[in-house]
PDB file of N, CA and C in Angstrom:
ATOM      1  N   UNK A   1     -14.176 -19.545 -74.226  1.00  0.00           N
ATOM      2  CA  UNK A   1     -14.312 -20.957 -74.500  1.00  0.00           C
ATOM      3  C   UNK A   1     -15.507 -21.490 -73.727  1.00  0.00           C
ATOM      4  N   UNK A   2     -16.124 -21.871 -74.490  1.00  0.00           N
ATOM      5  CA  UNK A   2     -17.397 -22.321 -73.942  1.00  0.00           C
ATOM      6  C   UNK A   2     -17.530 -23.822 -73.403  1.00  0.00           C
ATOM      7  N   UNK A   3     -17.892 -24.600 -72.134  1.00  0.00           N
ATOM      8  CA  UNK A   3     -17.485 -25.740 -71.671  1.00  0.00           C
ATOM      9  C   UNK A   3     -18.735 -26.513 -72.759  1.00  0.00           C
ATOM     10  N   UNK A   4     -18.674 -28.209 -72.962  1.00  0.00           N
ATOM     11  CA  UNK A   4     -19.182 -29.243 -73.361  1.00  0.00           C
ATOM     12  C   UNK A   4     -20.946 -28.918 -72.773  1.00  0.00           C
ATOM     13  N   UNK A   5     -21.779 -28.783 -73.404  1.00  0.00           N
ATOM     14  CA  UNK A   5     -23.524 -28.424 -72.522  1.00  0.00           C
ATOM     15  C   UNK A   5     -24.448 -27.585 -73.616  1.00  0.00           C
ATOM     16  N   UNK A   6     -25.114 -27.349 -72.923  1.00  0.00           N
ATOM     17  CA  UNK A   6     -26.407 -26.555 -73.346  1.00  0.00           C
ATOM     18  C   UNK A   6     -25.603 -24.983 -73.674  1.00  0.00           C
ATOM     19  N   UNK A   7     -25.785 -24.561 -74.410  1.00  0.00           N
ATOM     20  CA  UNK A   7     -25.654 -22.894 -75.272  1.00  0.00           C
ATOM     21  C   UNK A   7     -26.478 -21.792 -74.909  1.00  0.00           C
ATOM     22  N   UNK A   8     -26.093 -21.158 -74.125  1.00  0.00           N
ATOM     23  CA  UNK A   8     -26.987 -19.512 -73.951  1.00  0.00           C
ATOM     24  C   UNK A   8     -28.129 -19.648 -74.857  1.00  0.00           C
ATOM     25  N   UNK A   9     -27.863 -19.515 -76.118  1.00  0.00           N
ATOM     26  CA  UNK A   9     -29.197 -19.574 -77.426  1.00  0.00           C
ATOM     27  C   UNK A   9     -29.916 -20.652 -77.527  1.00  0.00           C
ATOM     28  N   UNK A  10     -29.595 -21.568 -76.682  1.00  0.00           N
ATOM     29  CA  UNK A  10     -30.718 -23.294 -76.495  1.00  0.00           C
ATOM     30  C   UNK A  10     -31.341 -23.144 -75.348  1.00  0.00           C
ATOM     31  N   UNK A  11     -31.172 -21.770 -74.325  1.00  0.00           N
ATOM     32  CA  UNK A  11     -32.266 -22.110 -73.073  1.00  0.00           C
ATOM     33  C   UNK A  11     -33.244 -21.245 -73.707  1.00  0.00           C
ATOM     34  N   UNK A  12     -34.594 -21.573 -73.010  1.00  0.00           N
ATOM     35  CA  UNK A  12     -35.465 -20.980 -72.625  1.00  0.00           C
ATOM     36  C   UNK A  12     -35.681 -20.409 -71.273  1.00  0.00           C
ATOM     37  N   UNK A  13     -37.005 -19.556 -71.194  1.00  0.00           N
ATOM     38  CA  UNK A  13     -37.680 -19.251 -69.457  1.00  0.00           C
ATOM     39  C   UNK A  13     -38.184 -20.431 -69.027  1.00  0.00           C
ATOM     40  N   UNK A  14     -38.416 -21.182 -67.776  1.00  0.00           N
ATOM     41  CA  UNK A  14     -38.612 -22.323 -67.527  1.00  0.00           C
ATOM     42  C   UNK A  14     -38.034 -23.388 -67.609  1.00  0.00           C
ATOM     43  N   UNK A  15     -36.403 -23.585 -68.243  1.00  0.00           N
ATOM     44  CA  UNK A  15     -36.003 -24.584 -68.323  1.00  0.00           C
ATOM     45  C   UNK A  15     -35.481 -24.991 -66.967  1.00  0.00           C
ATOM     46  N   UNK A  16     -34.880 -26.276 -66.904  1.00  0.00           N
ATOM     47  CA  UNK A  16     -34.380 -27.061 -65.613  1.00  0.00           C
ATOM     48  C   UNK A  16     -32.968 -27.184 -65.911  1.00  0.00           C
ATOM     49  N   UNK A  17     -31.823 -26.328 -65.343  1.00  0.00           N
ATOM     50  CA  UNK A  17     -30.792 -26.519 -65.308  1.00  0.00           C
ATOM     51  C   UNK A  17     -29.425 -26.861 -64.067  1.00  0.00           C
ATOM     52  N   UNK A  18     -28.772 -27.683 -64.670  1.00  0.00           N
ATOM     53  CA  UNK A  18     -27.587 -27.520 -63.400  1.00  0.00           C
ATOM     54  C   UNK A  18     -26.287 -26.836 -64.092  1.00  0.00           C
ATOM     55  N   UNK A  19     -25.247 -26.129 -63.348  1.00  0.00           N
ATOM     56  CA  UNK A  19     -24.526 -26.076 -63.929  1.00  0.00           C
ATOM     57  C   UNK A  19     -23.425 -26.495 -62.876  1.00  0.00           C
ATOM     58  N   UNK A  20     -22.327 -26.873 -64.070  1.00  0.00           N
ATOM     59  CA  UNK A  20     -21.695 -27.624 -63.073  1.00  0.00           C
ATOM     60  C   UNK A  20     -20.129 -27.198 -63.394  1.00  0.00           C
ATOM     61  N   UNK A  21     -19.130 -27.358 -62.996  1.00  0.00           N
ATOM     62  CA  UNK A  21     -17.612 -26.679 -62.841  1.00  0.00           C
ATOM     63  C   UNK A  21     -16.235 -27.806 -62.368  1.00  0.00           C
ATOM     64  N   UNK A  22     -15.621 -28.578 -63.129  1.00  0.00           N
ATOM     65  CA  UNK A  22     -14.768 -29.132 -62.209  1.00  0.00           C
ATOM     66  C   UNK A  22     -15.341 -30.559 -62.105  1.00  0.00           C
ATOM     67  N   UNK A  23     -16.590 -31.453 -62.260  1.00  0.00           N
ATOM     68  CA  UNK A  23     -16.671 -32.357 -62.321  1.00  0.00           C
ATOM     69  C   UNK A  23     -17.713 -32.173 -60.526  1.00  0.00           C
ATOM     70  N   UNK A  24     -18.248 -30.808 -60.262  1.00  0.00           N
ATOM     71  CA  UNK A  24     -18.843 -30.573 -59.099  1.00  0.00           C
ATOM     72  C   UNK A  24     -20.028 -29.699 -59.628  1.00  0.00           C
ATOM     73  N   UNK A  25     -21.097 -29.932 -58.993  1.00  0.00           N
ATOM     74  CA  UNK A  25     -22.015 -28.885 -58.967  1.00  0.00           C
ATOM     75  C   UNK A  25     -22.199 -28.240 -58.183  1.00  0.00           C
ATOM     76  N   UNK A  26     -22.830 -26.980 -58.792  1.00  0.00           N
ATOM     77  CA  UNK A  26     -22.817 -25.228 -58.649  1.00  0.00           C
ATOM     78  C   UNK A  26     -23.863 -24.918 -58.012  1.00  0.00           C
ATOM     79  N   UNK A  27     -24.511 -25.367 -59.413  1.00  0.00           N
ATOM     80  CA  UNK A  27     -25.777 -24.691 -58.783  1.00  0.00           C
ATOM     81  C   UNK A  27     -26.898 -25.482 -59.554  1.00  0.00           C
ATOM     82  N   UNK A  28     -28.435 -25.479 -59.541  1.00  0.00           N
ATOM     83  CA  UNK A  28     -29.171 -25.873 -59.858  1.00  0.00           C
ATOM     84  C   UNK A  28     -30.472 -25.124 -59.389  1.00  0.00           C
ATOM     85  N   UNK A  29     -31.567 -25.207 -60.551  1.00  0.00           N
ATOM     86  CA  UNK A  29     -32.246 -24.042 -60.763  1.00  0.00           C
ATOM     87  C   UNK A  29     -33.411 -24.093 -62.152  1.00  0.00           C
ATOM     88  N   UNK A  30     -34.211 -22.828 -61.853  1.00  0.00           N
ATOM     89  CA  UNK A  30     -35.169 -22.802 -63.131  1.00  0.00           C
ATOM     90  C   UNK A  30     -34.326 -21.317 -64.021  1.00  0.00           C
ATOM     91  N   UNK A  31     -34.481 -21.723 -65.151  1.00  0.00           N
ATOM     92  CA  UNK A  31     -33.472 -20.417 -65.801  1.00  0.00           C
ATOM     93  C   UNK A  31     -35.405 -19.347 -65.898  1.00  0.00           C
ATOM     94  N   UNK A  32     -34.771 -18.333 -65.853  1.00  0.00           N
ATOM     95  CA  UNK A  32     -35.592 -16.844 -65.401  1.00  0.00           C
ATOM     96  C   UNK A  32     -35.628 -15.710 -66.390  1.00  0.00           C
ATOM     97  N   UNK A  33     -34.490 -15.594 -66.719  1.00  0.00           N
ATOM     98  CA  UNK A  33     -34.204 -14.772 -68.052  1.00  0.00           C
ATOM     99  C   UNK A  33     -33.064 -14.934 -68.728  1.00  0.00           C
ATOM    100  N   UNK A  34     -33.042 -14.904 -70.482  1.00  0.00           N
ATOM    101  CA  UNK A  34     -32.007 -15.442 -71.113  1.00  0.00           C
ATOM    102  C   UNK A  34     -31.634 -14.506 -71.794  1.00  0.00           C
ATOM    103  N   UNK A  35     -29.833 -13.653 -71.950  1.00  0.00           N
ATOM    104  CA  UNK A  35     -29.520 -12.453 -73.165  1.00  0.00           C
ATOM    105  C   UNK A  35     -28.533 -13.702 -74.035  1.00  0.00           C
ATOM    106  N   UNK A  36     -29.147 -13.947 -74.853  1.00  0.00           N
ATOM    107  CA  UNK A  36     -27.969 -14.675 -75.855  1.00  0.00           C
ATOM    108  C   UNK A  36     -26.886 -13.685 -76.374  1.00  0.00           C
ATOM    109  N   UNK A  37     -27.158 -12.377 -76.628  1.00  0.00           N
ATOM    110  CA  UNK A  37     -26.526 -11.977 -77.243  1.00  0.00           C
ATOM    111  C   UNK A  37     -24.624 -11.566 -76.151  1.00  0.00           C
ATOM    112  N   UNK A  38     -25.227 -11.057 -75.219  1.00  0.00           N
ATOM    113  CA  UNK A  38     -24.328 -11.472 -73.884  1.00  0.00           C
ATOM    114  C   UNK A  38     -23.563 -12.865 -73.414  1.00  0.00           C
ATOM    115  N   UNK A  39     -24.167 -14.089 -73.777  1.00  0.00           N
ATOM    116  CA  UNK A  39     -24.157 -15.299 -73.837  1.00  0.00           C
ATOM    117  C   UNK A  39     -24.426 -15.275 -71.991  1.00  0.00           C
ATOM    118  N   UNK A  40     -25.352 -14.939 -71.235  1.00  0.00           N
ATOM    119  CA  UNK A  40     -25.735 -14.515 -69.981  1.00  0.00           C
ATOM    120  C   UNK A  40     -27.007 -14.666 -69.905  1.00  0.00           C
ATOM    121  N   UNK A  41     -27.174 -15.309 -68.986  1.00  0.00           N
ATOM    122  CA  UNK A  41     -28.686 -15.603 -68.223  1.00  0.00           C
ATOM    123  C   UNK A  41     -28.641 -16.143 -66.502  1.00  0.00           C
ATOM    124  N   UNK A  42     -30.014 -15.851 -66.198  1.00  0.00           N
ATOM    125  CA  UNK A  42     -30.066 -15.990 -64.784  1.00  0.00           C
ATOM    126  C   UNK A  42     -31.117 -17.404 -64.142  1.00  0.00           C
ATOM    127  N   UNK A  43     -31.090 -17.626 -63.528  1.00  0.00           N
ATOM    128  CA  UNK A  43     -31.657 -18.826 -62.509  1.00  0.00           C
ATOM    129  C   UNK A  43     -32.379 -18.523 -60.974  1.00  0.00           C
ATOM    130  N   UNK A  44     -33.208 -19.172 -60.854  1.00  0.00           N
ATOM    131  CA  UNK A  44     -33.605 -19.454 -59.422  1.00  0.00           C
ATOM    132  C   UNK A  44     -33.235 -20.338 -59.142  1.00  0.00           C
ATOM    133  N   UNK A  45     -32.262 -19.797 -58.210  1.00  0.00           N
ATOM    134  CA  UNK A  45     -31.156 -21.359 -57.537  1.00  0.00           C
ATOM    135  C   UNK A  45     -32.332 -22.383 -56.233  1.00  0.00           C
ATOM    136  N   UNK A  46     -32.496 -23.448 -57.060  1.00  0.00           N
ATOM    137  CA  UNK A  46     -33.674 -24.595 -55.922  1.00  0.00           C
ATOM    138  C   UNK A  46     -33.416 -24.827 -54.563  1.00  0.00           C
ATOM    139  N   UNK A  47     -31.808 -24.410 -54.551  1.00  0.00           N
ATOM    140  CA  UNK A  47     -30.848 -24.701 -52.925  1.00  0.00           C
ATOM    141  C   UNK A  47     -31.695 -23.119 -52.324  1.00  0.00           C
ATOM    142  N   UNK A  48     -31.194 -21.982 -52.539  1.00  0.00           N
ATOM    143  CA  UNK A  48     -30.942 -20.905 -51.682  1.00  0.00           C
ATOM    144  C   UNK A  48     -32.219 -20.063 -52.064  1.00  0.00           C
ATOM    145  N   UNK A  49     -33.095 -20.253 -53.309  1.00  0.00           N
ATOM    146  CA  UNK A  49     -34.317 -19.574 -53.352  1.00  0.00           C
ATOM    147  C   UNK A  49     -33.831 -18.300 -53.872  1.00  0.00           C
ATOM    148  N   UNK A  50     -32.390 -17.964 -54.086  1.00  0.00           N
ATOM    149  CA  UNK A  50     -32.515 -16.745 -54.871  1.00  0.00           C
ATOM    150  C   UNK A  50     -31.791 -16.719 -56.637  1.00  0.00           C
ATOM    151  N   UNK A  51     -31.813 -15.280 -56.829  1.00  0.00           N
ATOM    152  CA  UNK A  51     -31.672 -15.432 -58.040  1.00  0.00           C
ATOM    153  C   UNK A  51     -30.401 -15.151 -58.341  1.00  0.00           C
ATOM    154  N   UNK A  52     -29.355 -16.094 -59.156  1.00  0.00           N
ATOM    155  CA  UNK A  52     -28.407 -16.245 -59.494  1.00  0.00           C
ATOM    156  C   UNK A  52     -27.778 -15.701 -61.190  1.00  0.00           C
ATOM    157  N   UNK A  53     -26.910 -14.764 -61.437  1.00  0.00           N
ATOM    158  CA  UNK A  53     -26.769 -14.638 -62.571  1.00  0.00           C
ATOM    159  C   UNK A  53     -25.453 -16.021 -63.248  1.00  0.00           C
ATOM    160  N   UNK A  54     -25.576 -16.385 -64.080  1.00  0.00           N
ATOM    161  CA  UNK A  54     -24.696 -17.426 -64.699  1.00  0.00           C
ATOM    162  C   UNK A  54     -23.508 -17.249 -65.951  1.00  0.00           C
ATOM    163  N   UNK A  55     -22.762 -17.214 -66.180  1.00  0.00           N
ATOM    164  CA  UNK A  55     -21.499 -17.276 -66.851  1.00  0.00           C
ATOM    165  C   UNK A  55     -21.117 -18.242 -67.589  1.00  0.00           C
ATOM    166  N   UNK A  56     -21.813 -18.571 -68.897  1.00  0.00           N
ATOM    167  CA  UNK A  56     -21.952 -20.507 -69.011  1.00  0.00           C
ATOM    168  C   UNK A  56     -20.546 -21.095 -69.959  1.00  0.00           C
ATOM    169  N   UNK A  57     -19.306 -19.727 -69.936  1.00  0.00           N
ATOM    170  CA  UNK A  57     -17.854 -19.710 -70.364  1.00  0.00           C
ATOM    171  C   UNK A  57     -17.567 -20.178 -69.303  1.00  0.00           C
ATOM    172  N   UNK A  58     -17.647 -19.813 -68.022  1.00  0.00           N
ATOM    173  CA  UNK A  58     -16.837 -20.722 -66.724  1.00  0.00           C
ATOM    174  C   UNK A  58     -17.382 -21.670 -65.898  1.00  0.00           C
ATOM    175  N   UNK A  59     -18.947 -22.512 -66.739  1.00  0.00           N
ATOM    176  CA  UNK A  59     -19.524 -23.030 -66.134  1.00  0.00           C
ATOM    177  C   UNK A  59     -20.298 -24.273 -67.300  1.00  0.00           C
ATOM    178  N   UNK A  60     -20.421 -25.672 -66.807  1.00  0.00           N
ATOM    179  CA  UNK A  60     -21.026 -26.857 -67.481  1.00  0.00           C
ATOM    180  C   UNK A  60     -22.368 -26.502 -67.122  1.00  0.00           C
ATOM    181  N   UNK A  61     -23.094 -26.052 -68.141  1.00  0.00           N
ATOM    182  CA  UNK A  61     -24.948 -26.034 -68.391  1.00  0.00           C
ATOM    183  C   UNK A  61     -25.295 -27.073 -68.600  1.00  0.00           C
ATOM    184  N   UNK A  62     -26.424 -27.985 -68.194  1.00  0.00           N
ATOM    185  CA  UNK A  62     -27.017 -28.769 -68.285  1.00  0.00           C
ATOM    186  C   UNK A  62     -28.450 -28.983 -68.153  1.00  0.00           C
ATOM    187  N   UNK A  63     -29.036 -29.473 -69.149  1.00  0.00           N
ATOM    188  CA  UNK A  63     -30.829 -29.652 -69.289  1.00  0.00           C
ATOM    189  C   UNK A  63     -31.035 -30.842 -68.025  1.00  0.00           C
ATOM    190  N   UNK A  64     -32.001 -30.466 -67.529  1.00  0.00           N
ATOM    191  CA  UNK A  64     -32.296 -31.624 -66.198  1.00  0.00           C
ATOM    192  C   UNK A  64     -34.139 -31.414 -66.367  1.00  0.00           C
ATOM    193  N   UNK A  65     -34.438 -32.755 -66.723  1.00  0.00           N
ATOM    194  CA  UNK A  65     -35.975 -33.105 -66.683  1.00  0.00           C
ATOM    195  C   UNK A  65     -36.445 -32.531 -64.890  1.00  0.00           C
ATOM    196  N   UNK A  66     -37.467 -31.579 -65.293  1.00  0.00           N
ATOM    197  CA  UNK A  66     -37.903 -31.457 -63.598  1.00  0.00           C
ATOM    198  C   UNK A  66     -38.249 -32.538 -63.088  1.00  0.00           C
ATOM    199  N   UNK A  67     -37.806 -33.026 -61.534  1.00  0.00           N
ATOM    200  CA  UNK A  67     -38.248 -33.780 -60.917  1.00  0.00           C
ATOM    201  C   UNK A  67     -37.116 -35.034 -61.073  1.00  0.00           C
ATOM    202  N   UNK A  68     -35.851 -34.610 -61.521  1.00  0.00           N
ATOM    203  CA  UNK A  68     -34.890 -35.501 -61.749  1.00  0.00           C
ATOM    204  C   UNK A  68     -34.192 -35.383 -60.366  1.00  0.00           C
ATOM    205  N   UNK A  69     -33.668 -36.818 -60.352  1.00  0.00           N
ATOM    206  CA  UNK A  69     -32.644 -36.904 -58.950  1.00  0.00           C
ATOM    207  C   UNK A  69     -31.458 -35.923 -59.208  1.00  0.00           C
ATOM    208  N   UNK A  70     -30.776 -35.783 -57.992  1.00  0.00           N
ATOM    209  CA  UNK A  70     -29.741 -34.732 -58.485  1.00  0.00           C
ATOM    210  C   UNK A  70     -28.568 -35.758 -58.390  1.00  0.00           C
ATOM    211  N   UNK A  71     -27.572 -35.895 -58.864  1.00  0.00           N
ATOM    212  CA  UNK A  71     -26.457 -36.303 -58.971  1.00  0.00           C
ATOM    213  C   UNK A  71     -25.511 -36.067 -57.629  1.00  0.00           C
ATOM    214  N   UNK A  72     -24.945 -37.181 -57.321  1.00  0.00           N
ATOM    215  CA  UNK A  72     -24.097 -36.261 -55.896  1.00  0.00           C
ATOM    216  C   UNK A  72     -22.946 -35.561 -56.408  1.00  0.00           C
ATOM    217  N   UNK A  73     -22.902 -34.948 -55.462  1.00  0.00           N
ATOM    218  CA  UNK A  73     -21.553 -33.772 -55.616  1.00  0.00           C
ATOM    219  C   UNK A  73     -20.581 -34.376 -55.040  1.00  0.00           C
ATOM    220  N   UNK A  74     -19.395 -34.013 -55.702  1.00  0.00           N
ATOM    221  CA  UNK A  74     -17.995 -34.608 -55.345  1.00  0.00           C
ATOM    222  C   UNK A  74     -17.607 -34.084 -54.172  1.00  0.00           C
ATOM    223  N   UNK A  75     -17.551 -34.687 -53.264  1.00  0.00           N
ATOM    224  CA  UNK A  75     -16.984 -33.937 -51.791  1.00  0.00           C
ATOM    225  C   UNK A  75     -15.542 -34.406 -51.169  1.00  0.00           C
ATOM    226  N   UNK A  76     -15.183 -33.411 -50.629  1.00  0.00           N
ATOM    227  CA  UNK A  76     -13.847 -33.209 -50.652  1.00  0.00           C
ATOM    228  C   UNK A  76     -13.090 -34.457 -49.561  1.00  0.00           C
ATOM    229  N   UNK A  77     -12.071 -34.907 -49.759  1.00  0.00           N
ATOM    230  CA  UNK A  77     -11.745 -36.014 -48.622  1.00  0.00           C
ATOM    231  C   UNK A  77     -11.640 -35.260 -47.215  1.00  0.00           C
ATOM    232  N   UNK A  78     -11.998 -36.604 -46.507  1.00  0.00           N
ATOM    233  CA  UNK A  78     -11.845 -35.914 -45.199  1.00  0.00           C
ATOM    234  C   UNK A  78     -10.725 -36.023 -44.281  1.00  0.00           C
ATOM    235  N   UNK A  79     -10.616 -34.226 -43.523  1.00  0.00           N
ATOM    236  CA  UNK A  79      -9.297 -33.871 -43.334  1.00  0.00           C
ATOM    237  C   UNK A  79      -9.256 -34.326 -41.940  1.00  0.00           C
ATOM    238  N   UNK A  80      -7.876 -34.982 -41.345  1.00  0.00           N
ATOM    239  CA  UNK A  80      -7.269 -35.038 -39.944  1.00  0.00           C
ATOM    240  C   UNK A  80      -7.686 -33.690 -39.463  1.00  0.00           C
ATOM    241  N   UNK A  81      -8.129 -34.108 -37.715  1.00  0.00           N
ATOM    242  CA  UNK A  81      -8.526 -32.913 -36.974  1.00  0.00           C
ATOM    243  C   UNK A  81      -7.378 -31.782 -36.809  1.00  0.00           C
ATOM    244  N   UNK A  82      -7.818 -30.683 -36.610  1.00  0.00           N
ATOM    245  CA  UNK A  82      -7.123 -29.953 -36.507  1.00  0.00           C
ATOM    246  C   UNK A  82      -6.230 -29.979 -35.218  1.00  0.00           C
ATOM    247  N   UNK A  83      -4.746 -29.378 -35.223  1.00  0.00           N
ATOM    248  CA  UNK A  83      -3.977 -30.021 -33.997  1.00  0.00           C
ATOM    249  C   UNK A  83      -4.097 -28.179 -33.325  1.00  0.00           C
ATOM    250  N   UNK A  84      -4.494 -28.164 -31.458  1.00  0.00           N
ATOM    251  CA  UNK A  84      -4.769 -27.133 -30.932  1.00  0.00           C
ATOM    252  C   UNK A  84      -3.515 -26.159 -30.632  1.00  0.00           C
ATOM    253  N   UNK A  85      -3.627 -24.897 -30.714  1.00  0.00           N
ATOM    254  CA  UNK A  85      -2.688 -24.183 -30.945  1.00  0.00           C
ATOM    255  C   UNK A  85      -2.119 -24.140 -29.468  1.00  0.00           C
ATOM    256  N   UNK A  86      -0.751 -23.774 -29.361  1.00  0.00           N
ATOM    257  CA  UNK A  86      -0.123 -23.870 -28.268  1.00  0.00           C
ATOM    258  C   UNK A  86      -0.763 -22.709 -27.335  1.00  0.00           C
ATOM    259  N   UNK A  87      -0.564 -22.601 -26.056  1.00  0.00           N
ATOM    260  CA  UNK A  87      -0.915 -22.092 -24.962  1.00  0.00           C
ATOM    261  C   UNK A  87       0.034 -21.217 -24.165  1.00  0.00           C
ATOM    262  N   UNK A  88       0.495 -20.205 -23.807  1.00  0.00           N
ATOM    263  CA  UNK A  88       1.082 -19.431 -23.418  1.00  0.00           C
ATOM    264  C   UNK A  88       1.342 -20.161 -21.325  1.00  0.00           C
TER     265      UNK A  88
END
């Protein structure tokens, strides 16, 4: 099942993508090489500088104009400190 986005067979080399999971983003990136027939392609992730392979069945693809703001990421609420473990 393929999520709501862009289609393995609609990227190109050079495109600007995010993909996103959950209403959070993943990752974001220039796509690098595309197998449609696999429905599989890879990215240079813009965060970590390396190259990421993508899964776009367990993942929201998205076209992003280069030089677009990025959207914030949903971050998780924040948790009460942790209570210190007992002491012998």
């Amino acid at each position: 099942m393929e999520a709501q986005g862009v289609r393995t067979a609609q990227l190109r080399i050079g495109d600007q993508i995010e993909a996103w999971h959950r209403g959070r983003l993943f990752h974001k990136g220039r796509v690098t090489d595309v197998v449609p027939a696999l429905e599989l392609f890879w990215i240079l992730d813009a965060r970590t500088g390396t190259r990421k392979l993508l899964d776009p069945e367990a993942l929201e693809i998205r076209h992003v104009e280069a030089g677009a703001p990025v959207k914030p990421e949903v971050t998780a609420k924040p948790q009460p400190p942790a209570k210190p473990l007992a002491t012998a």
